[in-house]
N, C-alpha and C. Protein backbone atom coordinates (compact mmCIF):
# COMPACT_ATOMS: atom_id res chain seq x y z
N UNK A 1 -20.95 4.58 -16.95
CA UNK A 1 -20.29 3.63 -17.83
C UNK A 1 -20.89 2.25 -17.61
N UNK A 2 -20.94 1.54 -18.34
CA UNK A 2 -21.68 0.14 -18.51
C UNK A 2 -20.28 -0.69 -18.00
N UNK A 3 -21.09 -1.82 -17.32
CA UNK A 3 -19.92 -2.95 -17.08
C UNK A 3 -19.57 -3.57 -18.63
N UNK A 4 -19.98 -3.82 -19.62
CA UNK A 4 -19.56 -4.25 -20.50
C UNK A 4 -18.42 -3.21 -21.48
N UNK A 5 -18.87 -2.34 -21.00
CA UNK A 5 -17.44 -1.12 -21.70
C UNK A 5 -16.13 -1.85 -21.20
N UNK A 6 -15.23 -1.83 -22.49
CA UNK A 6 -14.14 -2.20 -22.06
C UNK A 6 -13.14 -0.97 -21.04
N UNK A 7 -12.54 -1.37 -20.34
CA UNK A 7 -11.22 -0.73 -19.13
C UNK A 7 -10.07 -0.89 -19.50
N UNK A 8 -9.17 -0.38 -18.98
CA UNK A 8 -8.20 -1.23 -17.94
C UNK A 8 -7.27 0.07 -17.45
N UNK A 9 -6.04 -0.90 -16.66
CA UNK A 9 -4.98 0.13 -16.35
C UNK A 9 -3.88 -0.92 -16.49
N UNK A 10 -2.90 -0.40 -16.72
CA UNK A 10 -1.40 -1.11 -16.63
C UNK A 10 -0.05 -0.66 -16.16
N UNK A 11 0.21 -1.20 -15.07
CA UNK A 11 2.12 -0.78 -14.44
C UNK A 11 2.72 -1.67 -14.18
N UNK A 12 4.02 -1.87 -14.13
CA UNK A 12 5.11 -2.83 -13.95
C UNK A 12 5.78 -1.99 -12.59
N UNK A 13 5.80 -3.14 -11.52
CA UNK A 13 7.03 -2.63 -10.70
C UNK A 13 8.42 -3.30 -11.37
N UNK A 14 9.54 -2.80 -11.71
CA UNK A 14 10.68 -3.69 -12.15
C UNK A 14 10.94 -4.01 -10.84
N UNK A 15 11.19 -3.42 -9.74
CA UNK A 15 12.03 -3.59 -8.86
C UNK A 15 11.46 -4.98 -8.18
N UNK A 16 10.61 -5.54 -7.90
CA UNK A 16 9.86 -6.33 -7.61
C UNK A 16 9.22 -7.75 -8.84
N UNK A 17 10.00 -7.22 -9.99
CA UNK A 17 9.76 -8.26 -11.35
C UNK A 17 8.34 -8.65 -11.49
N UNK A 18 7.02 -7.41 -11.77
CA UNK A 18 5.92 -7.94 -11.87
C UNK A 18 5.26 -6.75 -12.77
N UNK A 19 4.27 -7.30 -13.39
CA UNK A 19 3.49 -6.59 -14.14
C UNK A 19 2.13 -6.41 -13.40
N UNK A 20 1.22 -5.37 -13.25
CA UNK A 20 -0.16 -5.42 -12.83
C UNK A 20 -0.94 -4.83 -13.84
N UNK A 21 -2.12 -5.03 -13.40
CA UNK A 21 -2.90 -4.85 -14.66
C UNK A 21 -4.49 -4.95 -13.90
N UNK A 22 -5.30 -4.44 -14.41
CA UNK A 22 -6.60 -4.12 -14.33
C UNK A 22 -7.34 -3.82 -15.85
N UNK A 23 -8.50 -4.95 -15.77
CA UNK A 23 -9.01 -5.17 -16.87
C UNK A 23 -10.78 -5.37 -16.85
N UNK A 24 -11.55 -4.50 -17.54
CA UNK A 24 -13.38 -4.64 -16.96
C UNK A 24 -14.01 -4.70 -18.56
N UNK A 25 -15.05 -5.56 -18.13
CA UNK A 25 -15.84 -5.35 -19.32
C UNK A 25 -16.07 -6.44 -20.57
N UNK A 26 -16.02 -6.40 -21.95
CA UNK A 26 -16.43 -6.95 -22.78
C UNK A 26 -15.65 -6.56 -23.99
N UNK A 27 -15.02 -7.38 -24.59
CA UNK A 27 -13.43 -7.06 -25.27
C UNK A 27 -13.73 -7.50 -26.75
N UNK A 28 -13.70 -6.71 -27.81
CA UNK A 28 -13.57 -7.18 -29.29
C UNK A 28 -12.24 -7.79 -29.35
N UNK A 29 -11.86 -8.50 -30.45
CA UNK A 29 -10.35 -9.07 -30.39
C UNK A 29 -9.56 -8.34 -30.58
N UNK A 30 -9.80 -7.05 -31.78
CA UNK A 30 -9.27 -6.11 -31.83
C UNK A 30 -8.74 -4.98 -31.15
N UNK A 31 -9.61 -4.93 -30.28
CA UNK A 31 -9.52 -4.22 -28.60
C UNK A 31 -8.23 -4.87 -28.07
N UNK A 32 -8.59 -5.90 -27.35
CA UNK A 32 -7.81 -7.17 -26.43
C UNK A 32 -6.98 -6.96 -27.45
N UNK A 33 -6.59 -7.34 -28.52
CA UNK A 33 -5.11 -7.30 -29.07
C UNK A 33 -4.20 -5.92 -28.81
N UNK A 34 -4.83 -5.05 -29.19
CA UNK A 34 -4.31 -3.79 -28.65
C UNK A 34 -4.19 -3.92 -27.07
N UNK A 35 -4.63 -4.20 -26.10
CA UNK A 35 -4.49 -4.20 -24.77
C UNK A 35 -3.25 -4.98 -24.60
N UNK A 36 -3.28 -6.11 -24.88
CA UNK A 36 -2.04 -6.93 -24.95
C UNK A 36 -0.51 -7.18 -25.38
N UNK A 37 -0.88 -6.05 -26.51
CA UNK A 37 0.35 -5.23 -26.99
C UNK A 37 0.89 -4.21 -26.00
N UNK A 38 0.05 -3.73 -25.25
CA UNK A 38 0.00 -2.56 -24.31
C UNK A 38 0.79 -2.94 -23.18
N UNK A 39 0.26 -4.52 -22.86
CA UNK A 39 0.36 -5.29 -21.49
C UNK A 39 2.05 -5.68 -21.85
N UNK A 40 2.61 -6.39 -23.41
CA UNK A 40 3.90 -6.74 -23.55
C UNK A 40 4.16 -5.48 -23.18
N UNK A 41 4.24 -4.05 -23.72
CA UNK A 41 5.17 -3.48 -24.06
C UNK A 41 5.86 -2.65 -22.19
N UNK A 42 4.90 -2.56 -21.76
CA UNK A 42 4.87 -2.61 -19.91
C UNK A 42 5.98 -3.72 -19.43
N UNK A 43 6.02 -4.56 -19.72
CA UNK A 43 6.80 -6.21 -19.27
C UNK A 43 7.91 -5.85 -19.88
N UNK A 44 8.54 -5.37 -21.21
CA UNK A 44 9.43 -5.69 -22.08
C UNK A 44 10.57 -5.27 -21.33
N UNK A 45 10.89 -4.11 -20.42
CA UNK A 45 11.97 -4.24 -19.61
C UNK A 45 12.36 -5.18 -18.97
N UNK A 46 11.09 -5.96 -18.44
CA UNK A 46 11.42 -7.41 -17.24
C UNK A 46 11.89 -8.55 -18.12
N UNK A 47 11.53 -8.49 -19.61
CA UNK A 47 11.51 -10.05 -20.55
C UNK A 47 13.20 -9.12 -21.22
N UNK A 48 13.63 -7.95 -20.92
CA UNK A 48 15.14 -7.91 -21.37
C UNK A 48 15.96 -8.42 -20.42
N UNK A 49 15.42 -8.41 -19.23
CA UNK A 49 16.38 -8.87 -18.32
C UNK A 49 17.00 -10.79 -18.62
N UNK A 50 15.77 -10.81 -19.16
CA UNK A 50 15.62 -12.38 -19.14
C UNK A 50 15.82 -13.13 -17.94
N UNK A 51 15.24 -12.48 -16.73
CA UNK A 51 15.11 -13.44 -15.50
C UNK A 51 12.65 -13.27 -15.56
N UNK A 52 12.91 -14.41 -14.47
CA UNK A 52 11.49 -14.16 -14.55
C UNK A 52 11.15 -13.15 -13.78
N UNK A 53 9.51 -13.48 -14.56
CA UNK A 53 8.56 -12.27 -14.21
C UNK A 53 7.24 -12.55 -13.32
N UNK A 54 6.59 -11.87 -12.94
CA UNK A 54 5.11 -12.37 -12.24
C UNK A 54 4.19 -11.41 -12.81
N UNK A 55 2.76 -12.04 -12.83
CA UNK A 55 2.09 -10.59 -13.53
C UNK A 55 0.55 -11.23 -12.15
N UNK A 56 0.20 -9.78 -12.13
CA UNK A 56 -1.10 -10.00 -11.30
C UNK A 56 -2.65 -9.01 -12.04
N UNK A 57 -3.04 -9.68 -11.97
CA UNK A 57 -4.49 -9.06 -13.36
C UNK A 57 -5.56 -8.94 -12.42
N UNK A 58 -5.95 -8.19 -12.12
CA UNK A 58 -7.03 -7.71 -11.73
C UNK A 58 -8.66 -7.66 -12.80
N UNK A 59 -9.17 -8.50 -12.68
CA UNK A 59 -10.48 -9.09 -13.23
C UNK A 59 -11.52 -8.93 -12.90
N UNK A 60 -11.70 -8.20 -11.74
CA UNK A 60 -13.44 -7.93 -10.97
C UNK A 60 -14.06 -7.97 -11.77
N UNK A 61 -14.13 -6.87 -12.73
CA UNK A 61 -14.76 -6.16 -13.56
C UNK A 61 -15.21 -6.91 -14.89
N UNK A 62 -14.63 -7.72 -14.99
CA UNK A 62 -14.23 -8.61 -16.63
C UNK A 62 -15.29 -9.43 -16.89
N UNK A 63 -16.10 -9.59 -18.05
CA UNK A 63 -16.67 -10.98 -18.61
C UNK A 63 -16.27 -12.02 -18.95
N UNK A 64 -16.62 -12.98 -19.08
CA UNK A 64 -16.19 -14.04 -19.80
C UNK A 64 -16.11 -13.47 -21.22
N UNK A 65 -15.24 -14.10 -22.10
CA UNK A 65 -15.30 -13.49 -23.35
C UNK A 65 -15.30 -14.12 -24.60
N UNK A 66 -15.40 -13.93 -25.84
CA UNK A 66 -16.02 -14.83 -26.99
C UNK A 66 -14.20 -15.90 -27.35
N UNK A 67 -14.64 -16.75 -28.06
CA UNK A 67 -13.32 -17.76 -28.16
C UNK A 67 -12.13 -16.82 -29.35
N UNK A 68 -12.73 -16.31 -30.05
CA UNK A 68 -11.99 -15.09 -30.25
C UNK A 68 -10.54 -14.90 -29.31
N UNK A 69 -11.44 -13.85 -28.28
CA UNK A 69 -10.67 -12.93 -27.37
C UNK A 69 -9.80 -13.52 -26.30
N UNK A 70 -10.96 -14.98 -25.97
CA UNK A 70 -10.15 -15.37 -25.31
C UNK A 70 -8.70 -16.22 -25.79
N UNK A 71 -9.19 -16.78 -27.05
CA UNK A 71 -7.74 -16.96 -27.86
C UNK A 71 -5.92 -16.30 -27.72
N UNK A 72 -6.79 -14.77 -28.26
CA UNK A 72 -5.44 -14.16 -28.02
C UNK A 72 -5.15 -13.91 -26.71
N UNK A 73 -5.89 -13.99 -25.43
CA UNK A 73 -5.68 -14.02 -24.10
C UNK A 73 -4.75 -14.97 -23.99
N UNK A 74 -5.10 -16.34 -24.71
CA UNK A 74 -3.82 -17.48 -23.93
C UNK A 74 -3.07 -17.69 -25.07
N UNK A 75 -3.19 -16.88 -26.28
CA UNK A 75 -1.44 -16.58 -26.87
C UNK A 75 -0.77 -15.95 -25.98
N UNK A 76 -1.44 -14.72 -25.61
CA UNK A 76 -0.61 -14.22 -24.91
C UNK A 76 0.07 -14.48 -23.38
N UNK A 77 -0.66 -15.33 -23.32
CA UNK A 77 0.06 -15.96 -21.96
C UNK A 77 0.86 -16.73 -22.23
N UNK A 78 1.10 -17.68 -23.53
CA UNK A 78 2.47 -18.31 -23.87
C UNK A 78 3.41 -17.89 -23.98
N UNK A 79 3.32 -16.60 -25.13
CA UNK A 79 4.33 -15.69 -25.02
C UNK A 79 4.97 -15.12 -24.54
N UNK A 80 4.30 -15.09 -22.97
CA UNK A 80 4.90 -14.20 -22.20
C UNK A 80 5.86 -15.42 -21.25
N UNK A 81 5.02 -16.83 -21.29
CA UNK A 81 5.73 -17.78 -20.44
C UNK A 81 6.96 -18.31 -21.18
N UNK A 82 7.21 -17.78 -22.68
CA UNK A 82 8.44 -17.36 -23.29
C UNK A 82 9.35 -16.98 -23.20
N UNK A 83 9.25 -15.75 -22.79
CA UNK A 83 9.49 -14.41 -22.55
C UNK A 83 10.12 -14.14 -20.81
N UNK A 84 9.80 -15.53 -19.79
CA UNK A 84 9.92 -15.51 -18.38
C UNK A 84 8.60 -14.93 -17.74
N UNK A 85 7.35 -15.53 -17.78
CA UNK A 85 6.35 -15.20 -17.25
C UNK A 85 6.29 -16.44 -15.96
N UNK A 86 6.02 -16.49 -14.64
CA UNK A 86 6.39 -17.95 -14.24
C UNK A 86 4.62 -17.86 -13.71
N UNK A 87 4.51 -17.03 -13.05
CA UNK A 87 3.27 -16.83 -12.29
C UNK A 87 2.48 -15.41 -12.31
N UNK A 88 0.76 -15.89 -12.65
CA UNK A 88 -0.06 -15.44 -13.00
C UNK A 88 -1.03 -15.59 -11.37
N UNK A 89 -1.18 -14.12 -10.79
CA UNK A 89 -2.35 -14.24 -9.87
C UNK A 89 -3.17 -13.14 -10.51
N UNK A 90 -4.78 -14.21 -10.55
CA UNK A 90 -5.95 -13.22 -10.91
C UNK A 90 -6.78 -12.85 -9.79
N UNK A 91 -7.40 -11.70 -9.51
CA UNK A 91 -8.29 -11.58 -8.97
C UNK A 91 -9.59 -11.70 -9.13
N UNK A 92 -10.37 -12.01 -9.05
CA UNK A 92 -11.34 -12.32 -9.74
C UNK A 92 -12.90 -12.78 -8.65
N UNK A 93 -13.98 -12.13 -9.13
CA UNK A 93 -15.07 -12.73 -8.59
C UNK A 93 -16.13 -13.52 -9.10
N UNK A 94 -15.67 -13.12 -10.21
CA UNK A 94 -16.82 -14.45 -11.38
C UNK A 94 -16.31 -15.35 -11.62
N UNK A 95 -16.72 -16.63 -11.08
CA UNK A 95 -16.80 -18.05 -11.35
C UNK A 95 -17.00 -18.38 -12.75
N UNK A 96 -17.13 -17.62 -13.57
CA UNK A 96 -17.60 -17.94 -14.85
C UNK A 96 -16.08 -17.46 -15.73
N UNK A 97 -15.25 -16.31 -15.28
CA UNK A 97 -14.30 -15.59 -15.36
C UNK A 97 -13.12 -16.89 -14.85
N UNK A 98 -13.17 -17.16 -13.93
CA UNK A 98 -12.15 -17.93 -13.11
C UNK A 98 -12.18 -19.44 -14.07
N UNK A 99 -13.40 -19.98 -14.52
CA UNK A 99 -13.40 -20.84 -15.30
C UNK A 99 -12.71 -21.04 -16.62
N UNK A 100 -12.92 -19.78 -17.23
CA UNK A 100 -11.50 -19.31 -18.54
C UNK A 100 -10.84 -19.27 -18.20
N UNK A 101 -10.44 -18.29 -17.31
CA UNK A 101 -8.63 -18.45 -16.84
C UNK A 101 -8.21 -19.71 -16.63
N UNK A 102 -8.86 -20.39 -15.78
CA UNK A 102 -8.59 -21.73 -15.54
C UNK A 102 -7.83 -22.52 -16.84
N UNK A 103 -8.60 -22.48 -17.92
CA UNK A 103 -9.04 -22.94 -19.56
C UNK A 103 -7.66 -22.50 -20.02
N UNK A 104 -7.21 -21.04 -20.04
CA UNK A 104 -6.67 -20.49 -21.21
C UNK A 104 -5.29 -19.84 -20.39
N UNK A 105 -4.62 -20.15 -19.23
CA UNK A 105 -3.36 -19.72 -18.83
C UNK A 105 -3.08 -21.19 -17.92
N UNK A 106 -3.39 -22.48 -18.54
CA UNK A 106 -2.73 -23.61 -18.50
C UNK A 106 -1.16 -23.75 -18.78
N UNK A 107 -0.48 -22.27 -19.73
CA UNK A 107 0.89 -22.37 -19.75
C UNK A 107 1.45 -22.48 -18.19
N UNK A 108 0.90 -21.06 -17.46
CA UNK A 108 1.79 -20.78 -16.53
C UNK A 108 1.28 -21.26 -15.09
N UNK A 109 1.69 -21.20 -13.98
CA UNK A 109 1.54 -21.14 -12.59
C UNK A 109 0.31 -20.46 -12.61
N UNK A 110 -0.65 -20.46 -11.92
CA UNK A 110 -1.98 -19.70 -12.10
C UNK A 110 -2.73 -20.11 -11.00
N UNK A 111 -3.50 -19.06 -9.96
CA UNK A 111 -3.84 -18.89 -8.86
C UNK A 111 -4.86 -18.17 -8.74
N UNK A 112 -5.73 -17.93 -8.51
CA UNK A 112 -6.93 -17.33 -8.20
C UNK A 112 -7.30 -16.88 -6.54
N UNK A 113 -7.87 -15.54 -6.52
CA UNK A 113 -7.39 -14.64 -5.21
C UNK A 113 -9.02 -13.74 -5.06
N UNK A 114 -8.88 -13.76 -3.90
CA UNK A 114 -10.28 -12.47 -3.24
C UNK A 114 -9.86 -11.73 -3.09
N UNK A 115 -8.37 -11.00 -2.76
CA UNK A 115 -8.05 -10.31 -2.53
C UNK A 115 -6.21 -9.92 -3.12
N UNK A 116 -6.19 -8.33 -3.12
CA UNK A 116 -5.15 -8.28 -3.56
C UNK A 116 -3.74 -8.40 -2.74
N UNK A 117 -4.02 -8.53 -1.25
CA UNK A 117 -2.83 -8.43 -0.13
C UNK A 117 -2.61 -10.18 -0.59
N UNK A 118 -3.73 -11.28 -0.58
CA UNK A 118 -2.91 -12.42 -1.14
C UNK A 118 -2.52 -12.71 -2.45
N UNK A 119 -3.39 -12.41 -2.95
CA UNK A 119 -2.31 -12.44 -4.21
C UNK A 119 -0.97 -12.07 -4.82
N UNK A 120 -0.66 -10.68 -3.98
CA UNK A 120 1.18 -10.19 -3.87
C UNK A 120 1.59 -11.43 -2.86
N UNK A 121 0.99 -11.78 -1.81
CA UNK A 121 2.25 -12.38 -1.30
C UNK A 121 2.38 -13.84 -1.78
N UNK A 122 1.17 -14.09 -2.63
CA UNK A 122 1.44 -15.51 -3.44
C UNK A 122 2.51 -15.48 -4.16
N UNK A 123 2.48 -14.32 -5.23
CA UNK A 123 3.60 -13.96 -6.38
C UNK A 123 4.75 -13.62 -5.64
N UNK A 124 5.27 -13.22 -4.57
CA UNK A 124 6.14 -12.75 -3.77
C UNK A 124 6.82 -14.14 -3.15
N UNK A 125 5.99 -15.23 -3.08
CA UNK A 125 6.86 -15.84 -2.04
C UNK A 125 7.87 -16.75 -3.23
N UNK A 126 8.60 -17.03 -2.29
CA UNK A 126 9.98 -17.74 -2.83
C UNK A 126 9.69 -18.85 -3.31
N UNK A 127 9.98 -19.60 -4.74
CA UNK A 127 9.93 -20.29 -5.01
C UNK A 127 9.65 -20.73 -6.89
């Protein structure tokens, strides 16, 4: 499989109020919109509760992506900071990757991680 093939995976712990997610590759908008529909409909138990939520995205894999895609990327991060999204940890190893996020989840709390043991206990700690 090519790194530019699009991925992903998606689960919600409720019990823990977080969404995870794993995402690789090179995304049409049409794609990414469907993913994102995918990504609400995972959350929509946590956004009935109407308390907040945390989501952690796993990005190794991911390109930077056209203004397109990344568009509906930070709709969808409004929506969700709507919805009770408070904090966003990415994982991420591209500097080029970390630079959009940076750009386009200006709604929420947003953190950038090498690893996934800190990034839960970022989203985990109190506050």
């Amino acid at each position: 499989m090519s790194v530019m093939s699009p991925t992903h995976t998606i689960s919600a712990d409720l019990d823990r109020a977080e969404v995870h997610f794993t995402i690789g590759g090179y995304w049409e908008p049409e794609g990414m919109k469907r993913f994102l529909f995918d990504l609400g409909e995972a959350a929509k138990p946590l956004m009935k509760r109407r308390e907040p939520f945390c989501a952690l995205g796993d990005l190794r894999e991911f390109v930077p992506q056209d203004r397109d895609t990344s568009n509906a990327i930070r709709d969808s991060i409004i929506a969700g900071k709507h919805n009770g999204l408070r904090r966003f940890a990415v994982l991420s190893a591209s500097p080029l990757v970390r630079m959009q996020y940076r750009r386009i989840a200006q709604a929420v709390e947003v953190e950038f991680f090498d690893s996934w043991a800190e990034a839960t206990a970022w989203l985990r700690r109190p506050g």
